[in-house]
Protein backbone atom coordinates (compact mmCIF):
# COMPACT_ATOMS: atom_id res chain seq x y z
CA UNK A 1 32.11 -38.53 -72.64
CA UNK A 2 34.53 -35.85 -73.02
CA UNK A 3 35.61 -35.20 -69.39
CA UNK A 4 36.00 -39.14 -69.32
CA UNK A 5 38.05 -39.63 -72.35
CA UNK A 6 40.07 -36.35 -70.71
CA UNK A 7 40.69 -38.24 -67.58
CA UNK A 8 41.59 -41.67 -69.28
CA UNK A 9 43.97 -39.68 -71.51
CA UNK A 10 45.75 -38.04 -68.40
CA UNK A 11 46.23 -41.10 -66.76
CA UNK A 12 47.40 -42.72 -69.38
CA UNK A 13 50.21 -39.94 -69.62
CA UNK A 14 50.82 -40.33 -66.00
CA UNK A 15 52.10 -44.29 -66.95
CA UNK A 16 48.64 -45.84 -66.59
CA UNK A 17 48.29 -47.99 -69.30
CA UNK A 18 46.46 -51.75 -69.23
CA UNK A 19 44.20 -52.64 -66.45
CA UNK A 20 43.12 -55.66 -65.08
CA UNK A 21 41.01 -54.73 -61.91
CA UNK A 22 39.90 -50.93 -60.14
CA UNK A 23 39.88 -52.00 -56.58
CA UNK A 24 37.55 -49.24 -54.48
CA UNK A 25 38.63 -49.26 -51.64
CA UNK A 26 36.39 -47.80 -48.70
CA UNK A 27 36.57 -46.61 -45.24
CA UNK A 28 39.73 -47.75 -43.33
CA UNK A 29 40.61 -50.25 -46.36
CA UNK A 30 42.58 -48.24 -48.37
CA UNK A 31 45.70 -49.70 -46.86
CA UNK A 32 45.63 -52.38 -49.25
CA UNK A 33 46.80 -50.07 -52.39
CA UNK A 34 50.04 -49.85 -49.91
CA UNK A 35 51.21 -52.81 -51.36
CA UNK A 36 50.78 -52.62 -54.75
CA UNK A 37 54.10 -53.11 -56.34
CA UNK A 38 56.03 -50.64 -58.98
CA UNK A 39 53.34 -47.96 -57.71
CA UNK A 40 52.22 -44.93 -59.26
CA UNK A 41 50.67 -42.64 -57.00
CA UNK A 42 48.34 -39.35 -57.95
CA UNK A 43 46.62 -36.78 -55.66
CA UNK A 44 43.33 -37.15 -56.73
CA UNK A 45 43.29 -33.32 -56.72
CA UNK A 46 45.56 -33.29 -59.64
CA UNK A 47 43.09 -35.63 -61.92
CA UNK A 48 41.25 -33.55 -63.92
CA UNK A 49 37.51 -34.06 -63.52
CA UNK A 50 38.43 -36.07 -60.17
CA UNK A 51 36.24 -35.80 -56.95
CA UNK A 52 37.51 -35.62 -53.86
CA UNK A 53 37.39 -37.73 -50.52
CA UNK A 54 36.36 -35.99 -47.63
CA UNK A 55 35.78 -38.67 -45.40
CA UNK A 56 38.12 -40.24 -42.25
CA UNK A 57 39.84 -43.47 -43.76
CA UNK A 58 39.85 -42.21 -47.58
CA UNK A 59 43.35 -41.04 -48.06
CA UNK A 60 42.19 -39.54 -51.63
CA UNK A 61 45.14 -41.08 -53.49
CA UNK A 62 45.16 -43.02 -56.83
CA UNK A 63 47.68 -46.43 -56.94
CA UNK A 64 48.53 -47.91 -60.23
CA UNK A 65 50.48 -50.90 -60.49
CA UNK A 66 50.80 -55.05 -59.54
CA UNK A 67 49.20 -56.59 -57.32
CA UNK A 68 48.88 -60.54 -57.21
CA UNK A 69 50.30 -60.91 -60.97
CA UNK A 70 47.71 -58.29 -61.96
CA UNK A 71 47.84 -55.07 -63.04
CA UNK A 72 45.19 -52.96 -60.39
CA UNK A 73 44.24 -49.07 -60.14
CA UNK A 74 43.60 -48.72 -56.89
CA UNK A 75 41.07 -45.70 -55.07
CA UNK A 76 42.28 -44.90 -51.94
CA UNK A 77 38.64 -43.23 -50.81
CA UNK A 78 35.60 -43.04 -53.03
CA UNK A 79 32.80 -39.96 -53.54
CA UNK A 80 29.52 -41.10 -51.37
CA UNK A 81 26.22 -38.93 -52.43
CA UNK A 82 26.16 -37.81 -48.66
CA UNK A 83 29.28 -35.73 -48.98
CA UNK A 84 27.34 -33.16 -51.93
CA UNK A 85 28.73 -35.14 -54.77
CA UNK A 86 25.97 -35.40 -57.90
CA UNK A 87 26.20 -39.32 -58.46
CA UNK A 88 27.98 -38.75 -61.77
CA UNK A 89 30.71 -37.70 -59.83
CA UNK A 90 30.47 -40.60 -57.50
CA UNK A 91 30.37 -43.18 -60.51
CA UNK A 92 33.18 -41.38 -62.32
CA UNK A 93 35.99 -43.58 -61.98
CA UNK A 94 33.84 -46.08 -62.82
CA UNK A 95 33.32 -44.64 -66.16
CA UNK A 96 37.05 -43.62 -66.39
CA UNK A 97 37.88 -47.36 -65.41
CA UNK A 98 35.89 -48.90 -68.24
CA UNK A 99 37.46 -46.10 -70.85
CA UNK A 100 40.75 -47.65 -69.88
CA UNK A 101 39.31 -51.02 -70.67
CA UNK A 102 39.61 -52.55 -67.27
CA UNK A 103 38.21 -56.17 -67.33
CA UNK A 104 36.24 -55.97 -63.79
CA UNK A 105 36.36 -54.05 -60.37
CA UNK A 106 36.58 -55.13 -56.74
CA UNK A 107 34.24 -52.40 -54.82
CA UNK A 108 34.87 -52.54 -51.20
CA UNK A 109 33.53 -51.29 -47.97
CA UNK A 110 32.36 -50.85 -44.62
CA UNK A 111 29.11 -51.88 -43.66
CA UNK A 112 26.23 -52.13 -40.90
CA UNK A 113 25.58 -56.05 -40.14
CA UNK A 114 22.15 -56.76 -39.92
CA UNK A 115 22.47 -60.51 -39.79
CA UNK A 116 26.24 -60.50 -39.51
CA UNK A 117 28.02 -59.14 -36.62
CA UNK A 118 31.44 -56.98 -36.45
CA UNK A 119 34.51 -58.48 -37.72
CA UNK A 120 32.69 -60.65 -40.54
CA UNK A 121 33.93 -60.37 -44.58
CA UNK A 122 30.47 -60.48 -46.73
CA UNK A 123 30.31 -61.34 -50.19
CA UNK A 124 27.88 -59.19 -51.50
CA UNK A 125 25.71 -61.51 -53.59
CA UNK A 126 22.85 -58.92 -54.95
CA UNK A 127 21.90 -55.32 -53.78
CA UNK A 128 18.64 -53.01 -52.98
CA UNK A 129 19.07 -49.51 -53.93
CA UNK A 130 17.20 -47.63 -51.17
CA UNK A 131 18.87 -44.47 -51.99
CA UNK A 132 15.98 -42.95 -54.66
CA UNK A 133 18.35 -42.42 -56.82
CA UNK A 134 20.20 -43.66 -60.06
CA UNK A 135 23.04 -42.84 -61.52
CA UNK A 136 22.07 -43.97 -64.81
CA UNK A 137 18.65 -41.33 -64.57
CA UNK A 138 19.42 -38.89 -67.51
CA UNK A 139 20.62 -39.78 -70.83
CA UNK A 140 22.41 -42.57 -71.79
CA UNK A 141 25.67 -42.87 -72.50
CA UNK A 142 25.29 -45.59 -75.60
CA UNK A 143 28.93 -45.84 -76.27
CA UNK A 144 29.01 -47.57 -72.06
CA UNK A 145 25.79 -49.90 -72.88
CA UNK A 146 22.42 -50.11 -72.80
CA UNK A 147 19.40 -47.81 -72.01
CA UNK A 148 17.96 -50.88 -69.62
CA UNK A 149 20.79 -52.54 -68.66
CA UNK A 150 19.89 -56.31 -66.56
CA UNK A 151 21.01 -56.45 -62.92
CA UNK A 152 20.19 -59.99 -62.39
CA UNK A 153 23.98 -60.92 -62.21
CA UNK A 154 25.11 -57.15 -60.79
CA UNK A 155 27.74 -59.20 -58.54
CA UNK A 156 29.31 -61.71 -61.14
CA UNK A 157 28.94 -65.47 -60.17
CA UNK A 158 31.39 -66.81 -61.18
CA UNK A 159 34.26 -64.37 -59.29
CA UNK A 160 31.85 -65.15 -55.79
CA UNK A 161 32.62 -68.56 -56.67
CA UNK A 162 36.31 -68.06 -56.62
CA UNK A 163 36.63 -65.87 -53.63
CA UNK A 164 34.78 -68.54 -51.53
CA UNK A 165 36.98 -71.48 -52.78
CA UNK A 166 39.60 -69.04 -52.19
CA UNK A 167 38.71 -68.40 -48.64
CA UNK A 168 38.47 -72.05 -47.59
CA UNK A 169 41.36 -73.16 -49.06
CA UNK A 170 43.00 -69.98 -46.80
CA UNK A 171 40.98 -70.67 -43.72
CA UNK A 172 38.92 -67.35 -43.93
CA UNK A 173 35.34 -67.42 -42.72
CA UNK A 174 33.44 -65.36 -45.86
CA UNK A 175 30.09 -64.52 -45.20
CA UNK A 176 27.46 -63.84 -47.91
CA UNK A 177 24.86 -61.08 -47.91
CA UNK A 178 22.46 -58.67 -49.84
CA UNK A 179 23.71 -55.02 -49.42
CA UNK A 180 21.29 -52.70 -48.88
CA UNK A 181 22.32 -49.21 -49.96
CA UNK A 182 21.05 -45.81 -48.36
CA UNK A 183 21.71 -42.52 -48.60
CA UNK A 184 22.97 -41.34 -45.71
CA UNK A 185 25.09 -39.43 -43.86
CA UNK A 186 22.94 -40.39 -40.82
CA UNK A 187 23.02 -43.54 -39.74
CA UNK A 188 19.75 -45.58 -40.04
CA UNK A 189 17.21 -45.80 -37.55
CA UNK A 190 16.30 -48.88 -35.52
CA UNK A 191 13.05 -49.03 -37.48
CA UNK A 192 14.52 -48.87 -41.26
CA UNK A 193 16.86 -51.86 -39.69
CA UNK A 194 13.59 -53.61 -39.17
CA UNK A 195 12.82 -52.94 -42.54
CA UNK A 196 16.07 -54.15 -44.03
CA UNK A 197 16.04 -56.95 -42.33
CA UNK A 198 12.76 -58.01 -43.20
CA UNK A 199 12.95 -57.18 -46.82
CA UNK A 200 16.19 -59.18 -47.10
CA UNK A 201 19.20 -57.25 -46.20
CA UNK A 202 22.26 -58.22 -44.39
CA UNK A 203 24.01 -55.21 -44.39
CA UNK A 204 23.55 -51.40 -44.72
CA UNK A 205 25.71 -48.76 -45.73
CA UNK A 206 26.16 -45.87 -47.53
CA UNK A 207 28.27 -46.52 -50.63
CA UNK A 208 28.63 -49.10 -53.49
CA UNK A 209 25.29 -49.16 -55.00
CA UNK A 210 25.70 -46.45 -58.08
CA UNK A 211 28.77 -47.36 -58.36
CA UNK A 212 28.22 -51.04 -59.48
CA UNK A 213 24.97 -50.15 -61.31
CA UNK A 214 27.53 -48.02 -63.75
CA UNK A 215 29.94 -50.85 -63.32
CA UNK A 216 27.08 -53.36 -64.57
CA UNK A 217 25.90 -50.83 -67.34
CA UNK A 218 29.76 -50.17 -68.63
CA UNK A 219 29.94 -53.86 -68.77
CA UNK A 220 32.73 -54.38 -66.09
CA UNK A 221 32.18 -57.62 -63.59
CA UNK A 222 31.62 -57.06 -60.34
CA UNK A 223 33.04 -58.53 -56.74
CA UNK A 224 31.55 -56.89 -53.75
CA UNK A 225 33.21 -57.39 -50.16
CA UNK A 226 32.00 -55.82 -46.99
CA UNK A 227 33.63 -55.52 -43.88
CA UNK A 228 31.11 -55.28 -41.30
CA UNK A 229 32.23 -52.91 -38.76
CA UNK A 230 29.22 -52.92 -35.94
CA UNK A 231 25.98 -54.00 -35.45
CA UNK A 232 23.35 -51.82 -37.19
CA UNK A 233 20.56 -49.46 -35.38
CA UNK A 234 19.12 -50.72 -32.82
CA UNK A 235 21.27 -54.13 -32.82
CA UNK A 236 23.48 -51.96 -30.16
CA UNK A 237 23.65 -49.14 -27.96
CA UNK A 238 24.97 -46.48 -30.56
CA UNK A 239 27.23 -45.95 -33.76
CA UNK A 240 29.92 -44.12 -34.54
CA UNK A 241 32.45 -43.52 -37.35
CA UNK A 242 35.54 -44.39 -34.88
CA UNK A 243 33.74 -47.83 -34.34
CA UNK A 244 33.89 -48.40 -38.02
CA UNK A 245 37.81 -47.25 -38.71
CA UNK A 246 39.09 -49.32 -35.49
CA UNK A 247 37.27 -53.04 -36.76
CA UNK A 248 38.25 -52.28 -40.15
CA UNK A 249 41.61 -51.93 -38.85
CA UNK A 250 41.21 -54.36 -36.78
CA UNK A 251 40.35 -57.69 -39.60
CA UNK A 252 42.67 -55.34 -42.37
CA UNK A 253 45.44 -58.49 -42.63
CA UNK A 254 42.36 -61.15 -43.51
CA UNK A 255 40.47 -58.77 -45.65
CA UNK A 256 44.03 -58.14 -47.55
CA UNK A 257 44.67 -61.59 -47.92
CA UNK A 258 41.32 -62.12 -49.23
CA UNK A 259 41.58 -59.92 -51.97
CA UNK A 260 44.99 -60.77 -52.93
CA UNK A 261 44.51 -64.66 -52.90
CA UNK A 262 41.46 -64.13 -55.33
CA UNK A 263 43.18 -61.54 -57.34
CA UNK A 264 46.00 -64.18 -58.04
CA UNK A 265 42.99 -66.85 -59.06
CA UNK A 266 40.67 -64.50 -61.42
C-alpha cells in the first residue's frame, strides 16, 4: 500500500490528477497514447516503484491527458511475467490506477488467433488463466476489495455492448473471443493450441490476465481488445515477434478508431 500511495502521490505532482480510463497498451499499440491531447509524458524509469518494458513495441512511456472528451493515462508497454517481473509488479499500475480513482481501464494487446485469423479486433468477452499463477495469491489488500473477489463479469457487459454498437455504426468488423492467457516467453506448441481450442479459447497470448484479475478485484471495469497478429501454433508454418509488430501496424488506424469512438460513448 505504501509504494502505491508513493506512486499515486508522484504522479499526482507530475500534473496527473482525475482519471477517467488507464488504456494498456500492448505490443505495437502504443501509438495510440500519440494522440492524446495536452500530454504529459514520464519515463517510466523516473516513476518510483515503476517496472520497466523490455519488450520490441513497448516504448516504456507514461501519457496523461484527453483523449475522446476523456481524461486517459496511457501505458506505452506493460510488465509480462516472462520478462522476470513478480506479478505484483506486472499488476502495479493497476493498483496505482485505482489509487487515483480511475473509473475503468481499456487493456490491450496482441494475440495468437485460434479461431480468428490475422488482422481481426477481438472483444475479449471472458478469460482462462493458464498461467498457474495469481496475482492476488498472498495477502489481501482489503482497502482494493475482497479476499474472493467474482470474475463472472471480469470484462464488463455493458462497455462490450458499446464497443460493438460502436463498431457497426463505424463499419469495423469486431470479433468476440475468450482469451486464453499463458505464461510464456515461448510461444505455444501446436498441441496446447489443440487444447485451447478445445477448451474454448480464441486467442492466446501472453499478457492481460493478472492484470484484469487486479483490475476486477480493485473494482475498476474492464474492456479487453485483441489484435490478432498470426495464426497460433500449428495454424501456420512458424511465429515470430516481427510477424506480430508488422499486423499490428498494419490494422493500427481501425484499432485507434475503435478505441477512440467508444471512449467518446462510455
Amino acid at each position: 500500500m505504501e509504494k502505491i500511495q508513493e506512486t499515486a502521490a508522484f504522479l499526482r505532482k507530475q500534473g496527473i490528477k482525475e482519471v477517467d480510463f488507464g488504456l494498456i497498451l500492448g505490443s505495437g499499440l502504443g501509438e495510440l497514447a500519440d494522440e492524446i491531447q495536452d500530454a504529459i509524458l514520464i519515463d517510466y524509469s523516473d516513476i518510483p516503484n515503476w517496472g520497466q518494458s523490455t519488450v520490441v513495441g513497448h516504448a516504456g512511456k507514461l501519457v496523461y491527458g484527453t483523449l475522446s472528451g476523456k481524461k486517459v493515462l496511457a501505458l506505452q508497454g506493460r510488465f509480462h511475467f516472462y520478462e522476470g517481473n513478480p506479478l505484483e509488479v506486472v499488476t502495479f499500475p493497476v493498483r496505482v490506477l485505482a489509487e487515483l480513482k480511475a473509473t475503468g481501464i481499456v487493456v490491450t494487446n496482441a494475440a495468437g488467433g485460434v479461431t480468428h485469423g490475422p488482422g481481426t479486433l477481438m472483444l475479449i468477452n471472458d478469460h482462462i488463466n493458464f498461467t498457474g499463477q495469481n496475482p492476488l495469491i498472498g495477502e489481501n489488500l482489503d482497502a482494493f476489495g475482497p479476499r474472493f473477489p467474482d470474475m463472472t463479469h471480469a470484462y464488463d457487459v455493458a462497455y462490450q455492448k458499446t464497443a460493438h454498437e460502436v463498431a457497426e455504426k463505424a463499419g469495423i468488423t469486431l470479433a468476440d473471443g475468450v482469451y486464453m492467457g499463458y505464461t510464456g516467453p515461448t510461444y505455444e506448441t501446436p498441441a496446447e493450441i489443440r487444447f485451447a481450442e478445445t477448451v474454448g479459447a480464441d486467442a492466446v497470448g501472453m499478457s492481460t490476465v493478472p492484470e484484469v484479475i487486479v483490475a476486477v478485484h480493485s473494482g475498476l471495469r474492464v474492456l479487453g481488445i485483441s489484435a490478432i497478429t498470426n495464426h497460433a501454433a500449428g495454424k501456420q508454418a512458424e511465429l515470430n515477434h516481427a510477424e506480430v509488430v508488422e499486423v499490428t501496424t498494419r490494422i493500427k488506424e481501425t484499432f485507434k478508431t475503435l478505441v477512440k469512438s467508444v471512449l467518446a460513448e462510455l
